[in-house]
PDB file of N, CA and C in Angstrom:
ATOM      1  N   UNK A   1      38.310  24.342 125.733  1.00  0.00           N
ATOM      2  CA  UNK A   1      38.196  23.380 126.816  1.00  0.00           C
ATOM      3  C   UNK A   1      36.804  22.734 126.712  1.00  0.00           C
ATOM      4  N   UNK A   2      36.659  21.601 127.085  1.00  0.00           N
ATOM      5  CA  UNK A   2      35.652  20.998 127.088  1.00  0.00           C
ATOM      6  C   UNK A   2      34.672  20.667 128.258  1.00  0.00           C
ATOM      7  N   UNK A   3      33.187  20.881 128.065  1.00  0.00           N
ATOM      8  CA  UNK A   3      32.461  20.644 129.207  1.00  0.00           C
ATOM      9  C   UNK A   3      32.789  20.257 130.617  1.00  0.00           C
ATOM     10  N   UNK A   4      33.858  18.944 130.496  1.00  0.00           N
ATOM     11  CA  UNK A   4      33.481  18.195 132.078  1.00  0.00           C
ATOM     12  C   UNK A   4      35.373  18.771 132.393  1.00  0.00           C
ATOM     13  N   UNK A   5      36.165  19.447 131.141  1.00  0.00           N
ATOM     14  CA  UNK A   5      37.787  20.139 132.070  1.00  0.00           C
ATOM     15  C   UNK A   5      36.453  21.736 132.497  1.00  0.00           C
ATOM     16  N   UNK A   6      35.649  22.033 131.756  1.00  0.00           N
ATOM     17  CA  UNK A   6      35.505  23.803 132.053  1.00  0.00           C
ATOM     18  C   UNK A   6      34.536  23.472 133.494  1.00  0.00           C
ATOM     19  N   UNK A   7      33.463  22.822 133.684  1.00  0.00           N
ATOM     20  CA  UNK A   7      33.226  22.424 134.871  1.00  0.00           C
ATOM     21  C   UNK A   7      33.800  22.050 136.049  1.00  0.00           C
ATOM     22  N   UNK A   8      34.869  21.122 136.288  1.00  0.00           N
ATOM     23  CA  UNK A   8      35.782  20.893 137.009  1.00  0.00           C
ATOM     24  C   UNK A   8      36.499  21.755 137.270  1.00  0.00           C
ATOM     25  N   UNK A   9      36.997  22.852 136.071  1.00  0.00           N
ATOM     26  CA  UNK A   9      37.804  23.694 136.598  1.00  0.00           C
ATOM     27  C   UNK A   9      36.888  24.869 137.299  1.00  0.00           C
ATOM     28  N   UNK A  10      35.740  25.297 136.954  1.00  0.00           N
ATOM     29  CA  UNK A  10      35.004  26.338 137.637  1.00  0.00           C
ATOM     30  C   UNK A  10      34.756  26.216 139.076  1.00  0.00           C
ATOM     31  N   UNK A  11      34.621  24.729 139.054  1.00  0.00           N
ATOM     32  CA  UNK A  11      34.016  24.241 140.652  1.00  0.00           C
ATOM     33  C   UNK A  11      35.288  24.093 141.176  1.00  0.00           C
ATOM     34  N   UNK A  12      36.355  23.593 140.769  1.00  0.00           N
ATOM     35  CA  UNK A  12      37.928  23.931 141.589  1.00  0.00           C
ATOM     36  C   UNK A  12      38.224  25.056 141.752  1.00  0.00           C
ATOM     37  N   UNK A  13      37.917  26.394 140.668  1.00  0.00           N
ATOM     38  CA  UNK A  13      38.228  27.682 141.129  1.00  0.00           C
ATOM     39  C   UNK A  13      37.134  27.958 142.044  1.00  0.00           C
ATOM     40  N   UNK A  14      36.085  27.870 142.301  1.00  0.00           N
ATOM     41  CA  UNK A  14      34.842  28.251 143.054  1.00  0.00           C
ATOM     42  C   UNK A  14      35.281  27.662 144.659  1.00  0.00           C
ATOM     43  N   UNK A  15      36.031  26.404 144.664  1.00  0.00           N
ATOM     44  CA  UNK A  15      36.324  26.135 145.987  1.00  0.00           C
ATOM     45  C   UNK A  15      35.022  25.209 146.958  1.00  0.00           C
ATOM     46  N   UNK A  16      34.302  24.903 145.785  1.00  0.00           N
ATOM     47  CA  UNK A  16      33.292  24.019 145.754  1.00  0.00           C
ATOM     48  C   UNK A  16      33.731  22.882 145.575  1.00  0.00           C
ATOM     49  N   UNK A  17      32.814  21.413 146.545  1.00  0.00           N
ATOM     50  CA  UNK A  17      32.535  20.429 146.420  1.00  0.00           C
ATOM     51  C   UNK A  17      31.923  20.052 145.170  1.00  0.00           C
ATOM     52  N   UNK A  18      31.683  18.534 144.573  1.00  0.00           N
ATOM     53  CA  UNK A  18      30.482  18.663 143.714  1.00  0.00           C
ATOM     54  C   UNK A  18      29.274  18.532 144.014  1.00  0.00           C
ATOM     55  N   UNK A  19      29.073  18.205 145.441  1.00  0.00           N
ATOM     56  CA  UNK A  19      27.482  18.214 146.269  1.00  0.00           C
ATOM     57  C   UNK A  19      27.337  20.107 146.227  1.00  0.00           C
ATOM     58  N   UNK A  20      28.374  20.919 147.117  1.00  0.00           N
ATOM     59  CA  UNK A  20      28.057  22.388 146.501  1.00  0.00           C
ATOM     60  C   UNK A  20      27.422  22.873 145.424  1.00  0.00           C
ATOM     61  N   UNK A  21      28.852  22.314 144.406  1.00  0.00           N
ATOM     62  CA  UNK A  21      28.190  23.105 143.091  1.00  0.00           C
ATOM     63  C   UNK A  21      26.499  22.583 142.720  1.00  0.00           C
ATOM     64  N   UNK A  22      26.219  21.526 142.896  1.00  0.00           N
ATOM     65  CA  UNK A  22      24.938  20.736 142.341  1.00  0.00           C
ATOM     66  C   UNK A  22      24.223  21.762 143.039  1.00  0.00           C
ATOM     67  N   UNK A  23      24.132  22.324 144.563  1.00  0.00           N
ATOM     68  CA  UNK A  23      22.998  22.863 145.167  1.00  0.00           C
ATOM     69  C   UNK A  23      22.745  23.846 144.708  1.00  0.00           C
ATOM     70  N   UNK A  24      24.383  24.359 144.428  1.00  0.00           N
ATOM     71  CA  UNK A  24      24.063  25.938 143.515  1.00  0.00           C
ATOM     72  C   UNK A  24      23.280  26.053 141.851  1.00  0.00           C
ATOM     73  N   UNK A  25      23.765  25.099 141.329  1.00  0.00           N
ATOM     74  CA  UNK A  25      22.835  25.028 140.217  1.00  0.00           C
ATOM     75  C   UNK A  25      21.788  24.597 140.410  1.00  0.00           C
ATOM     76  N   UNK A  26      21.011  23.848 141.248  1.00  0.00           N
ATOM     77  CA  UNK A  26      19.831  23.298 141.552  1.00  0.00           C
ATOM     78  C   UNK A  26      20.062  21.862 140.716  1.00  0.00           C
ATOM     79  N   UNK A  27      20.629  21.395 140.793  1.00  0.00           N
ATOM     80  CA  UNK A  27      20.692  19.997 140.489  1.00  0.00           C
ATOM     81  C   UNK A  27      21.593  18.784 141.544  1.00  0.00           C
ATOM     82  N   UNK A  28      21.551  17.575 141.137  1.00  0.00           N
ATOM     83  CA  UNK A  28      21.924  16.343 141.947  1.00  0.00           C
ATOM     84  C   UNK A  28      23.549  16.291 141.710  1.00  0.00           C
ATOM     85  N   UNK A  29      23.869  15.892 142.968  1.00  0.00           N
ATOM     86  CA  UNK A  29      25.167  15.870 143.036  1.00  0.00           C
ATOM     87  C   UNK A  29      25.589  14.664 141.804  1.00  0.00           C
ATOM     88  N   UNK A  30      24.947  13.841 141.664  1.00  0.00           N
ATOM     89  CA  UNK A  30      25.055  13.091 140.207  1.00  0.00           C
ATOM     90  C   UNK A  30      25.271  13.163 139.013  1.00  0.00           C
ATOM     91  N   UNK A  31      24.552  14.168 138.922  1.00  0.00           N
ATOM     92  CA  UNK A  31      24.640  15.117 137.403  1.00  0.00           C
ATOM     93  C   UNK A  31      25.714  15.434 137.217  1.00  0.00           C
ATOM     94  N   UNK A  32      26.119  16.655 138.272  1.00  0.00           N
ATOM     95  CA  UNK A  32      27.464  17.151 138.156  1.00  0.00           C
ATOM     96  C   UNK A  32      28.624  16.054 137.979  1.00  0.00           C
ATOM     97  N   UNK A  33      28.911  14.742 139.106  1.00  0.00           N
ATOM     98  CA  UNK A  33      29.268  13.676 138.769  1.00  0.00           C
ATOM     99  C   UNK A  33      29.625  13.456 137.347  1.00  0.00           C
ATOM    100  N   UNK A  34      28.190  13.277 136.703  1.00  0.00           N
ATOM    101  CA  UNK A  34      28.613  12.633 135.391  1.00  0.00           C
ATOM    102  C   UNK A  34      28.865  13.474 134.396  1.00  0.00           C
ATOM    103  N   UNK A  35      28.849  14.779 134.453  1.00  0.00           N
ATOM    104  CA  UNK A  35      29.055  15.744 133.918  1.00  0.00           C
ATOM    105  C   UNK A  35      30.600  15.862 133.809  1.00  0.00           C
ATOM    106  N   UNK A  36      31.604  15.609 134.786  1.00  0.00           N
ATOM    107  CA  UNK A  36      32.994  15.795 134.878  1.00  0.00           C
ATOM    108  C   UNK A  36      33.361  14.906 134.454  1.00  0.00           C
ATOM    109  N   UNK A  37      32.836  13.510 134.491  1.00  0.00           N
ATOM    110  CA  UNK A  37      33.515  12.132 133.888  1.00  0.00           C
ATOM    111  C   UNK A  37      32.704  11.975 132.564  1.00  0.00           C
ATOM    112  N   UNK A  38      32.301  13.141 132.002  1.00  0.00           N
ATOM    113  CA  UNK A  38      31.904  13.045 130.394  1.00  0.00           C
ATOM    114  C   UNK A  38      30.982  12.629 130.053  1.00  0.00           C
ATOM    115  N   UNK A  39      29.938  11.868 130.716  1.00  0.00           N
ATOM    116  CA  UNK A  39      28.711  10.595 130.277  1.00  0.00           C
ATOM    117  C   UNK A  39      27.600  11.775 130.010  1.00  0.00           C
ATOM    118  N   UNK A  40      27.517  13.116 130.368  1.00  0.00           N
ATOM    119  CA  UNK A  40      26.385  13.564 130.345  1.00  0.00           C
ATOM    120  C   UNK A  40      27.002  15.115 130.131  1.00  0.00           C
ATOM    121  N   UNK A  41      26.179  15.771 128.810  1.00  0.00           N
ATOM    122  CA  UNK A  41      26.260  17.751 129.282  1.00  0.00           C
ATOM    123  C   UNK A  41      25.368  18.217 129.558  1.00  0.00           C
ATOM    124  N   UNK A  42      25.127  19.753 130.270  1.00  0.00           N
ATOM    125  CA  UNK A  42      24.217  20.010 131.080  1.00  0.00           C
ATOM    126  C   UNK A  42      23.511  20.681 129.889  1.00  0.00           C
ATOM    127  N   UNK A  43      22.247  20.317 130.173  1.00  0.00           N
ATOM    128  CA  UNK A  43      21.334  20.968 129.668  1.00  0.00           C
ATOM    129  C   UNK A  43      21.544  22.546 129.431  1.00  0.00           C
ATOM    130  N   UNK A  44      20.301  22.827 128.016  1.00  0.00           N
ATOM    131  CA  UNK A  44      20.717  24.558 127.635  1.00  0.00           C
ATOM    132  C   UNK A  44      20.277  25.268 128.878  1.00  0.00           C
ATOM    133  N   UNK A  45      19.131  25.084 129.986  1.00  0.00           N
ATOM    134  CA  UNK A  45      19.080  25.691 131.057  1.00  0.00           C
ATOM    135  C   UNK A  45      20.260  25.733 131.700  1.00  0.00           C
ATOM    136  N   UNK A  46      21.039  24.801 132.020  1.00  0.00           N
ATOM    137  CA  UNK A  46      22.144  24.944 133.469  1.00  0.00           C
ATOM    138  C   UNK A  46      23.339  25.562 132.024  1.00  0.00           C
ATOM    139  N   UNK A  47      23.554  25.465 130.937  1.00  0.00           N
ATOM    140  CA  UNK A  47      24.236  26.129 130.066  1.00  0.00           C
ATOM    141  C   UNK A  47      24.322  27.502 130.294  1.00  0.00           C
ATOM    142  N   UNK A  48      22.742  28.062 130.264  1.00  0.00           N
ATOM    143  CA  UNK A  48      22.481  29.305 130.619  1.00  0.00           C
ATOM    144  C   UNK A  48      23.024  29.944 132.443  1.00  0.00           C
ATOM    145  N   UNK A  49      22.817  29.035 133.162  1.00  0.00           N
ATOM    146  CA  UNK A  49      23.395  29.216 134.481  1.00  0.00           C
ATOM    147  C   UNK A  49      24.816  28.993 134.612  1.00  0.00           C
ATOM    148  N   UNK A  50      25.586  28.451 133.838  1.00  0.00           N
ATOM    149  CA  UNK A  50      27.031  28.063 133.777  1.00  0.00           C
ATOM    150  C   UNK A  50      27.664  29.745 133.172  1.00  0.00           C
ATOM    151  N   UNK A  51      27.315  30.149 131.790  1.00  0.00           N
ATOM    152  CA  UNK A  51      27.739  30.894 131.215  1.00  0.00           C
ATOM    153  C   UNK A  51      28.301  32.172 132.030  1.00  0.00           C
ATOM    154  N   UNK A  52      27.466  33.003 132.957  1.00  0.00           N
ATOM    155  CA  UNK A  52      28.292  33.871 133.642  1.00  0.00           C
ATOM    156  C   UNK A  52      29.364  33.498 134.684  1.00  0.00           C
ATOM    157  N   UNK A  53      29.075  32.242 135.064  1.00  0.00           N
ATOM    158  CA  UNK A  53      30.129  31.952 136.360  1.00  0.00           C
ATOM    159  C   UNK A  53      31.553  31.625 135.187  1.00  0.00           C
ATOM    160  N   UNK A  54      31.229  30.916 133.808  1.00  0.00           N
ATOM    161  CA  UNK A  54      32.777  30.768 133.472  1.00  0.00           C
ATOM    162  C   UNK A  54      33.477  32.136 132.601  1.00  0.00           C
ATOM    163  N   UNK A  55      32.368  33.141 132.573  1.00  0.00           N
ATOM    164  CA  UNK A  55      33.013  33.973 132.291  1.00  0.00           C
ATOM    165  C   UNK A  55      33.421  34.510 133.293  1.00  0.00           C
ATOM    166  N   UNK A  56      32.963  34.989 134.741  1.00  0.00           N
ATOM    167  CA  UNK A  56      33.572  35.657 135.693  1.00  0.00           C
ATOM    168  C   UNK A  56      34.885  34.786 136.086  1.00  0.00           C
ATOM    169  N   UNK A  57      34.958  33.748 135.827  1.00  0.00           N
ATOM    170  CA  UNK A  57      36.390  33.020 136.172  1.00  0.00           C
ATOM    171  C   UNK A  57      37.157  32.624 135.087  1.00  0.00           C
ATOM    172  N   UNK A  58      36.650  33.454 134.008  1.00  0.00           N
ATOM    173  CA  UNK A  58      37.859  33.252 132.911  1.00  0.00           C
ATOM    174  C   UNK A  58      37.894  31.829 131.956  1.00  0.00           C
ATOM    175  N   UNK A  59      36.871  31.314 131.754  1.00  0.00           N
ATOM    176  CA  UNK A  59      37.238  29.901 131.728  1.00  0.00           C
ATOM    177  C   UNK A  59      35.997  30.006 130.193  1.00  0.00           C
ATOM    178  N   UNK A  60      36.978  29.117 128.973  1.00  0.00           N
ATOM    179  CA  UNK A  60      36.368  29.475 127.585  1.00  0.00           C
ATOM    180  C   UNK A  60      35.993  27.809 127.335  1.00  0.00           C
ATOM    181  N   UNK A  61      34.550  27.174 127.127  1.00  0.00           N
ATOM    182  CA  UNK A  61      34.197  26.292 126.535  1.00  0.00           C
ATOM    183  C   UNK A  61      34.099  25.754 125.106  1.00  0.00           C
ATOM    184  N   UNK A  62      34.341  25.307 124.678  1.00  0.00           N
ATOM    185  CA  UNK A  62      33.991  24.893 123.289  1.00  0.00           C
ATOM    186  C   UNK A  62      32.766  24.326 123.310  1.00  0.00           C
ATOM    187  N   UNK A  63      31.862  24.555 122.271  1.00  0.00           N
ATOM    188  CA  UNK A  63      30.942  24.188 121.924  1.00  0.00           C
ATOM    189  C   UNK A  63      30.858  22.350 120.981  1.00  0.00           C
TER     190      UNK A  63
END
């Protein structure tokens, strides 16, 4: 799966907004935004903050 389906789907299983998820990662509800509609991937920091939440929800990225 790819960045902006494994994002979308984490923050749909999480039951999060994308203003939520942004607060939880510490970033702009924008980012996340453009993150789901593809224009942008998150940096290796929020990579590093992504990695346990899509493993606790099952969810496999491609690199």
């Amino acid at each position: 799966m790819t960045y902006p389906e494994a994002i979308k789907k984490l923050r749909n299983k999480m039951l999060l907004t994308q203003t939520e998820f942004a607060e939880l990662l510490g970033v702009k509800f924008g980012t996340v935004n453009r993150w789901e509609a593809g224009e942008y991937e998150p940096t290796m920091k929020t990579k590093r903050k992504l990695a346990p939440l899509f493993e606790k929800y099952d969810i496999e990225v491609e690199e």
